[in-house]
N, C-alpha and C. Protein backbone atom coordinates (compact mmCIF):
# COMPACT_ATOMS: atom_id res chain seq x y z
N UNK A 1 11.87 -10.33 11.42
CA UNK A 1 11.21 -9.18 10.87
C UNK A 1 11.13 -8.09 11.93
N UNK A 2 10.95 -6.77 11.19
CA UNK A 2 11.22 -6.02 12.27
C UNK A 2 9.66 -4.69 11.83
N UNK A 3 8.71 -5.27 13.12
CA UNK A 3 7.26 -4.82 12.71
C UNK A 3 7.90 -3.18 13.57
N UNK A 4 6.66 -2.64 12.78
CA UNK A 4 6.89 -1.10 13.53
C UNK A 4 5.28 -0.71 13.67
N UNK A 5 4.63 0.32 14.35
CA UNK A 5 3.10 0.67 14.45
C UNK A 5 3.32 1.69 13.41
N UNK A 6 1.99 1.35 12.17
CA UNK A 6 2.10 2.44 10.97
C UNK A 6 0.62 3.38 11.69
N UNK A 7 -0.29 2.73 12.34
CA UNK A 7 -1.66 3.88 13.41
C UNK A 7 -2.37 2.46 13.39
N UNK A 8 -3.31 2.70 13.72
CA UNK A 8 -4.37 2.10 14.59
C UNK A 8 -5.25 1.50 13.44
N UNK A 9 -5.74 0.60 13.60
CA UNK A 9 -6.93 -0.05 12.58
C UNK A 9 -8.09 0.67 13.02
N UNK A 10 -8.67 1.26 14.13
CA UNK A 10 -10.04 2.24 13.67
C UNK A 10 -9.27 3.51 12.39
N UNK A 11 -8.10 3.75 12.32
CA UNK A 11 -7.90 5.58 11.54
C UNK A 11 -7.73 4.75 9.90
N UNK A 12 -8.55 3.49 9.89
CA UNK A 12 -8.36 2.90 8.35
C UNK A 12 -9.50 2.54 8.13
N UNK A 13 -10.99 2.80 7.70
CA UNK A 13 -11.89 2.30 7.16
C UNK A 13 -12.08 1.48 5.94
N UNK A 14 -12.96 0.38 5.92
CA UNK A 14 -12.36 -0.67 5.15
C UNK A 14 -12.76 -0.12 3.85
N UNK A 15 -12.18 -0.22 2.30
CA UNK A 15 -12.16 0.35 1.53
C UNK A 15 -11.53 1.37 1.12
N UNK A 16 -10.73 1.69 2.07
CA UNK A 16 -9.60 3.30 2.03
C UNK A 16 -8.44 2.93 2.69
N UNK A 17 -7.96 4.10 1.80
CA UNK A 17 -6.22 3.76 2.36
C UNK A 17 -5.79 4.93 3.17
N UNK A 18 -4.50 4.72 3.95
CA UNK A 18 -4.08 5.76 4.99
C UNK A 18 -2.73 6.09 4.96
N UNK A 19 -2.28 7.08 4.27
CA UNK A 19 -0.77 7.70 4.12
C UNK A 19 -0.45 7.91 5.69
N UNK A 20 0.95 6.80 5.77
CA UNK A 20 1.64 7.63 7.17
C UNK A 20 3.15 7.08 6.99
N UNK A 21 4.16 7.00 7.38
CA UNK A 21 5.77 7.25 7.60
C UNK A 21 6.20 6.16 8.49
N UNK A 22 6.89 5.18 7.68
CA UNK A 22 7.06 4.57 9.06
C UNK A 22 8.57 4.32 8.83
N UNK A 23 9.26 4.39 9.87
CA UNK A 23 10.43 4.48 10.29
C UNK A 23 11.12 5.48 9.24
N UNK A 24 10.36 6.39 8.30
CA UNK A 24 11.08 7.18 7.58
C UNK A 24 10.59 7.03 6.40
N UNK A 25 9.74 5.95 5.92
CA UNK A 25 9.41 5.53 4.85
C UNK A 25 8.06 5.62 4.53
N UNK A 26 7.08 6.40 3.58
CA UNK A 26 5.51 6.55 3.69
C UNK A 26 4.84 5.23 2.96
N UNK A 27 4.33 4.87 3.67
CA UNK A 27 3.42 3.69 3.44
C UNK A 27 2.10 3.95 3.27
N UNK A 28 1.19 3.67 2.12
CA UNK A 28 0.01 3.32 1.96
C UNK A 28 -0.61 1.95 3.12
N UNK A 29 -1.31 2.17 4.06
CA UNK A 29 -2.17 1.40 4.80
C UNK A 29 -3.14 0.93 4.26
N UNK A 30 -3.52 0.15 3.74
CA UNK A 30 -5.04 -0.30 3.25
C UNK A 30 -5.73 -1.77 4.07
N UNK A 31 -7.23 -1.34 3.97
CA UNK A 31 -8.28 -2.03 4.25
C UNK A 31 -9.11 -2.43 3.54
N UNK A 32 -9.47 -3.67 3.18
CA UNK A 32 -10.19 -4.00 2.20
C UNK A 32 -11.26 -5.36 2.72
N UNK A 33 -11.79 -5.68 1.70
CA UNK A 33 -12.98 -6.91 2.87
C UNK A 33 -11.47 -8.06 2.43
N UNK A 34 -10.50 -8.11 1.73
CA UNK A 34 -9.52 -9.36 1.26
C UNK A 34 -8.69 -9.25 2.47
N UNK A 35 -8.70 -8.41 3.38
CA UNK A 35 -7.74 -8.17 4.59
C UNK A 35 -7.01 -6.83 4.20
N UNK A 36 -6.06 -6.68 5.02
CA UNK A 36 -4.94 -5.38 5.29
C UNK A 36 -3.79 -5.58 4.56
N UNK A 37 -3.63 -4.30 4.11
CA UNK A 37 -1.73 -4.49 2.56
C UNK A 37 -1.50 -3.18 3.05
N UNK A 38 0.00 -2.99 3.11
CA UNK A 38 0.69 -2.43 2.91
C UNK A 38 1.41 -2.02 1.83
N UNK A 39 1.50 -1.01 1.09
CA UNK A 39 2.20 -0.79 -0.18
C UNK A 39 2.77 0.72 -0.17
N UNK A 40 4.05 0.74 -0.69
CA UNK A 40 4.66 1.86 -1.03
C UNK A 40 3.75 3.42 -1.44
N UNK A 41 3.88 4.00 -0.63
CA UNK A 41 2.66 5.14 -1.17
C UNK A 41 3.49 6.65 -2.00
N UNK A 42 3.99 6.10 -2.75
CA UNK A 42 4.47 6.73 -4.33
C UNK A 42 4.21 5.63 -5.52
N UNK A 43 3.51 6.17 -6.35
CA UNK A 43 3.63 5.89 -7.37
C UNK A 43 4.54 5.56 -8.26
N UNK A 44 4.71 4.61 -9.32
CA UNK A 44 5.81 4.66 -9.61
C UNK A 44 6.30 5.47 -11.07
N UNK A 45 4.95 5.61 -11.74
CA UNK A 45 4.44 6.77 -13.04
C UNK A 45 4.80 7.91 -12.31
N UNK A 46 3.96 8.59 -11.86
CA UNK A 46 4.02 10.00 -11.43
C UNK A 46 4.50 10.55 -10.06
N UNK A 47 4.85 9.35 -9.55
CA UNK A 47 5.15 10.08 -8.09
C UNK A 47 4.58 10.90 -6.86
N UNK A 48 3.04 10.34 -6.76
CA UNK A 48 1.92 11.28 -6.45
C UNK A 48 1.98 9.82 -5.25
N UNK A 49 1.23 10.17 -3.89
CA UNK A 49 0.80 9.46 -3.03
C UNK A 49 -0.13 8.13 -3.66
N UNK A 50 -0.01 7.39 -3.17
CA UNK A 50 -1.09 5.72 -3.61
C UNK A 50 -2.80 6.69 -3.18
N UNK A 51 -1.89 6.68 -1.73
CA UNK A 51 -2.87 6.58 -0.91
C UNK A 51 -4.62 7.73 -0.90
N UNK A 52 -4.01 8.90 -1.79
CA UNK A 52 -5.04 9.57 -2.24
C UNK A 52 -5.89 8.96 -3.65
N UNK A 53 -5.72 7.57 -4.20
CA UNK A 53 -5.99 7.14 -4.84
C UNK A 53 -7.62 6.26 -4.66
N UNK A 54 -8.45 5.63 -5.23
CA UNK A 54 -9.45 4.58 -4.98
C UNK A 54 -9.27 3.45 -4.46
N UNK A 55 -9.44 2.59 -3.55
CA UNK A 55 -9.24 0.86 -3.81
C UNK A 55 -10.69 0.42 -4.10
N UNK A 56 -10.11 -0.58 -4.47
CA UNK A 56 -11.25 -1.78 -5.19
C UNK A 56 -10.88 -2.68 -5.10
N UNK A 57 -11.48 -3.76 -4.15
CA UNK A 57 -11.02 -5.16 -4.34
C UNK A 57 -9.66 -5.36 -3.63
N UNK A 58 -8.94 -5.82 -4.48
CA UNK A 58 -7.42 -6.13 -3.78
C UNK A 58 -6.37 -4.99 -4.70
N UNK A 59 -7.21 -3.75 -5.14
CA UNK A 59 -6.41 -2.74 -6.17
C UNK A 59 -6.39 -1.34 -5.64
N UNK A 60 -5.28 -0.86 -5.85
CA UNK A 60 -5.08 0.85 -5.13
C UNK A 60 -4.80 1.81 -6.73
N UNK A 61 -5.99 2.67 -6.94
CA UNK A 61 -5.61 3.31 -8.24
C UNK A 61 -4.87 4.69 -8.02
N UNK A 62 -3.75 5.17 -8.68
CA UNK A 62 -3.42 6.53 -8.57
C UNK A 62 -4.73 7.46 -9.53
N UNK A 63 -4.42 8.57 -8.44
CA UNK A 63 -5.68 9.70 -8.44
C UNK A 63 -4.87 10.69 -10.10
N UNK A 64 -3.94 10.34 -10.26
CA UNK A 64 -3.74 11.29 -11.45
C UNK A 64 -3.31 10.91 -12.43
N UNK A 65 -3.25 9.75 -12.84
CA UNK A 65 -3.29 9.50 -14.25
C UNK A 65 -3.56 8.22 -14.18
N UNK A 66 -4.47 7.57 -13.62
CA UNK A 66 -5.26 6.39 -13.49
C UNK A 66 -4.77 4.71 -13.35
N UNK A 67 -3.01 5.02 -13.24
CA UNK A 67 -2.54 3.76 -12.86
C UNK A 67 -2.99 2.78 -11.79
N UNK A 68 -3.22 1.45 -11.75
CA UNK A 68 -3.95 0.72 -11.25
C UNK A 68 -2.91 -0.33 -10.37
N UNK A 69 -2.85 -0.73 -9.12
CA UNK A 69 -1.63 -1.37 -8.81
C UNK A 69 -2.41 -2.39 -7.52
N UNK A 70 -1.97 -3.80 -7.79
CA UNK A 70 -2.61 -4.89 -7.08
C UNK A 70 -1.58 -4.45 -5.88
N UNK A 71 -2.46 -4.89 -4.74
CA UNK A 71 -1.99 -4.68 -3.27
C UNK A 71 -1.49 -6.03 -2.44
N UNK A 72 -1.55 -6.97 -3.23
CA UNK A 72 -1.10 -8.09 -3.01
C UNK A 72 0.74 -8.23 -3.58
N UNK A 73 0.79 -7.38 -4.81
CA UNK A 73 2.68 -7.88 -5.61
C UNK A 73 2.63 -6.50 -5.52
N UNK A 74 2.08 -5.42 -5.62
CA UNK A 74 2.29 -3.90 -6.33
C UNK A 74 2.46 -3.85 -7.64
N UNK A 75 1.97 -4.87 -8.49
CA UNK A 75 2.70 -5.06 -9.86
C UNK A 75 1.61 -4.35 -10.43
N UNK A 76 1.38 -3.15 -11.60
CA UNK A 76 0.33 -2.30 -11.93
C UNK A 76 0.15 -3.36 -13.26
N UNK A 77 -1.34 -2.86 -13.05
CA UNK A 77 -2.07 -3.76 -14.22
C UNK A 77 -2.83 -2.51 -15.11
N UNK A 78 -2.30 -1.70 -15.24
CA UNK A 78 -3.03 -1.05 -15.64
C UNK A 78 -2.23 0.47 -16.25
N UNK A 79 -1.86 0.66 -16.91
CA UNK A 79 -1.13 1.89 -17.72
C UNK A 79 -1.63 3.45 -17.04
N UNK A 80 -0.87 4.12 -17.12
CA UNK A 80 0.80 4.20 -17.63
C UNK A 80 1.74 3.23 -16.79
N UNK A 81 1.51 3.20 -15.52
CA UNK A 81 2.21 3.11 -14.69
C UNK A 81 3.13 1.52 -15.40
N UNK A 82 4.72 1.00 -15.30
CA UNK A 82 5.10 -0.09 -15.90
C UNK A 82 5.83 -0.78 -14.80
N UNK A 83 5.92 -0.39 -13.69
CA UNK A 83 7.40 -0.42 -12.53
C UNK A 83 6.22 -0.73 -11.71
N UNK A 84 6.40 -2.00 -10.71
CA UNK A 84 6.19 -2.35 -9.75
C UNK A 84 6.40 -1.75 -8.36
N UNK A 85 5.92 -1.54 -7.78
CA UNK A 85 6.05 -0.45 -5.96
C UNK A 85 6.24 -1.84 -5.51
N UNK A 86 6.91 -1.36 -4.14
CA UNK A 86 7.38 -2.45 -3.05
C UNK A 86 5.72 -2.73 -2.24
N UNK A 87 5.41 -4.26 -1.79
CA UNK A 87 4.61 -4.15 -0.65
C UNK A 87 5.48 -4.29 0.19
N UNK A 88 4.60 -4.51 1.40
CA UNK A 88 5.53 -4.78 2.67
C UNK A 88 4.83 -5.85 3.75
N UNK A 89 5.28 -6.66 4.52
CA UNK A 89 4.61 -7.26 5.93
C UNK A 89 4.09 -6.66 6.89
N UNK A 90 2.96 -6.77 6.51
CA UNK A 90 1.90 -6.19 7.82
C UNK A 90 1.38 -7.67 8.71
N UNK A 91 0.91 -6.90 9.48
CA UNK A 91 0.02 -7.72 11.05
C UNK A 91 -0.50 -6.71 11.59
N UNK A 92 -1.94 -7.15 12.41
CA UNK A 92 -2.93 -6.57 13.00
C UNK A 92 -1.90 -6.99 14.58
N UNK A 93 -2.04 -6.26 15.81
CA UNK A 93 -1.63 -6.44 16.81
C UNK A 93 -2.91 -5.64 17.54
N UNK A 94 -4.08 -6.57 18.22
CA UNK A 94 -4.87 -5.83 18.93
C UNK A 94 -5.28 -4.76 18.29
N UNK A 95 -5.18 -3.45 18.41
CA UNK A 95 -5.53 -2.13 17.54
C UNK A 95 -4.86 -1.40 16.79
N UNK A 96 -3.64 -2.39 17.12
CA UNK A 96 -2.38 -1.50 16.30
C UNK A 96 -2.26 -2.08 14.51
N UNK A 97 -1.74 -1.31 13.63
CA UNK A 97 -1.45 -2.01 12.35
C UNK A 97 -0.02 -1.66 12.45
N UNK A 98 0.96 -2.73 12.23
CA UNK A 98 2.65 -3.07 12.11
C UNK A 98 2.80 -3.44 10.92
N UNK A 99 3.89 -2.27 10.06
CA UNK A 99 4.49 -3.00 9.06
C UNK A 99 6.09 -3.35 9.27
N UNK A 100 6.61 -3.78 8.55
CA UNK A 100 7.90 -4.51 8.24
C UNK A 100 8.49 -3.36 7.27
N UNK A 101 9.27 -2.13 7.10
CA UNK A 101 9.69 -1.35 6.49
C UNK A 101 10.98 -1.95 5.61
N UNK A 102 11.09 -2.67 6.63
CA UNK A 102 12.89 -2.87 6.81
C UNK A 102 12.99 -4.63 5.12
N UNK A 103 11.83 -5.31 5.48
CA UNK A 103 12.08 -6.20 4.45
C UNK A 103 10.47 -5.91 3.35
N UNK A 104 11.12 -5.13 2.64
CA UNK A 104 10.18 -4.84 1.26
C UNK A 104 9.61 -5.92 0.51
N UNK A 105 8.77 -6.58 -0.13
CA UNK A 105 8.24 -7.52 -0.91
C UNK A 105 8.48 -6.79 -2.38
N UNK A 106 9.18 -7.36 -3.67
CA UNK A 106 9.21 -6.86 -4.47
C UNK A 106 9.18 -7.93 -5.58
N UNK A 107 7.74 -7.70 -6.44
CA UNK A 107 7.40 -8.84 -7.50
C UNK A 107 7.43 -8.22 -8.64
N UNK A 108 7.99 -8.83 -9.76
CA UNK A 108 7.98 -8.25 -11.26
C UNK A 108 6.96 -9.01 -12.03
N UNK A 109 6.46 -7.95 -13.02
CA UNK A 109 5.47 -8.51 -13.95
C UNK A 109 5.92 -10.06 -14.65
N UNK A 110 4.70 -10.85 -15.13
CA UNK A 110 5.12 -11.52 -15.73
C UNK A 110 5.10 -11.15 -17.42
C-alpha cells in the first residue's frame, strides 16, 4: 500500500469531516467516535463535496440534496444518491492521518 499524509488528526474534530487532495485526488477525512474513514469527497448524485456534508455515526450526508453514504463501503442508503463512492485505507501515524489513494475500496449495494 502506498499511504500518503491527507493533514494532521488535530485539523479533524471528531464528528466532522475535512476536504483535502491527496496525491491529486480530494478525499473526505472523517472522525467519528467508530474511528477514522476516508471516502471520496464527490458525491455521486450531484457532484458537490462529501465533506461539506453532516456525519452521524458511521454516515457522511451530502449538504444538497440529502444523500446519505456509510463511511465504512460508501454504499448510499439513502436517495437520490444510487452509485457507491470509493473509500480508501487510512492509518493514524502519530499526528499524521495517511490514506492509500492509489488502492480504492469499492463495494456495491446489495
Amino acid at each position: 500500500m502506498t499511504f500518503a499524509r491527507a493533514c494532521a488528526t488535530a485539523e479533524v474534530s471528531a464528528g466532522t469531516a475535512r476536504a483535502t487532495i491527496v496525491d491529486g485526488v480530494p478525499v473526505a477525512v472523517v472522525s467519528t467516535d467508530q474511528g477514522w474513514f476516508a471516502i471520496s469527497d464527490e458525491c455521486s448524485h450531484a457532484e458537490v463535496p462529501l465533506s461539506d456534508g453532516d456525519v452521524e455515526d458511521c454516515h457522511i450526508e451530502c449538504y444538497m440534496h440529502g444523500s446519505r453514504f456509510d463511511l465504512r463501503t460508501g454504499v448510499p442508503d439513502q436517495l437520490p444518491a444510487t452509485v457507491p463512492v470509493p473509500i480508501y485505507p487510512i492509518t493514524i501515524d502519530g499526528d499524521d492521518v495517511l490514506v492509500d489513494v492509489a488502492n480504492p475500496i469499492h463495494f456495491e449495494e446489495n
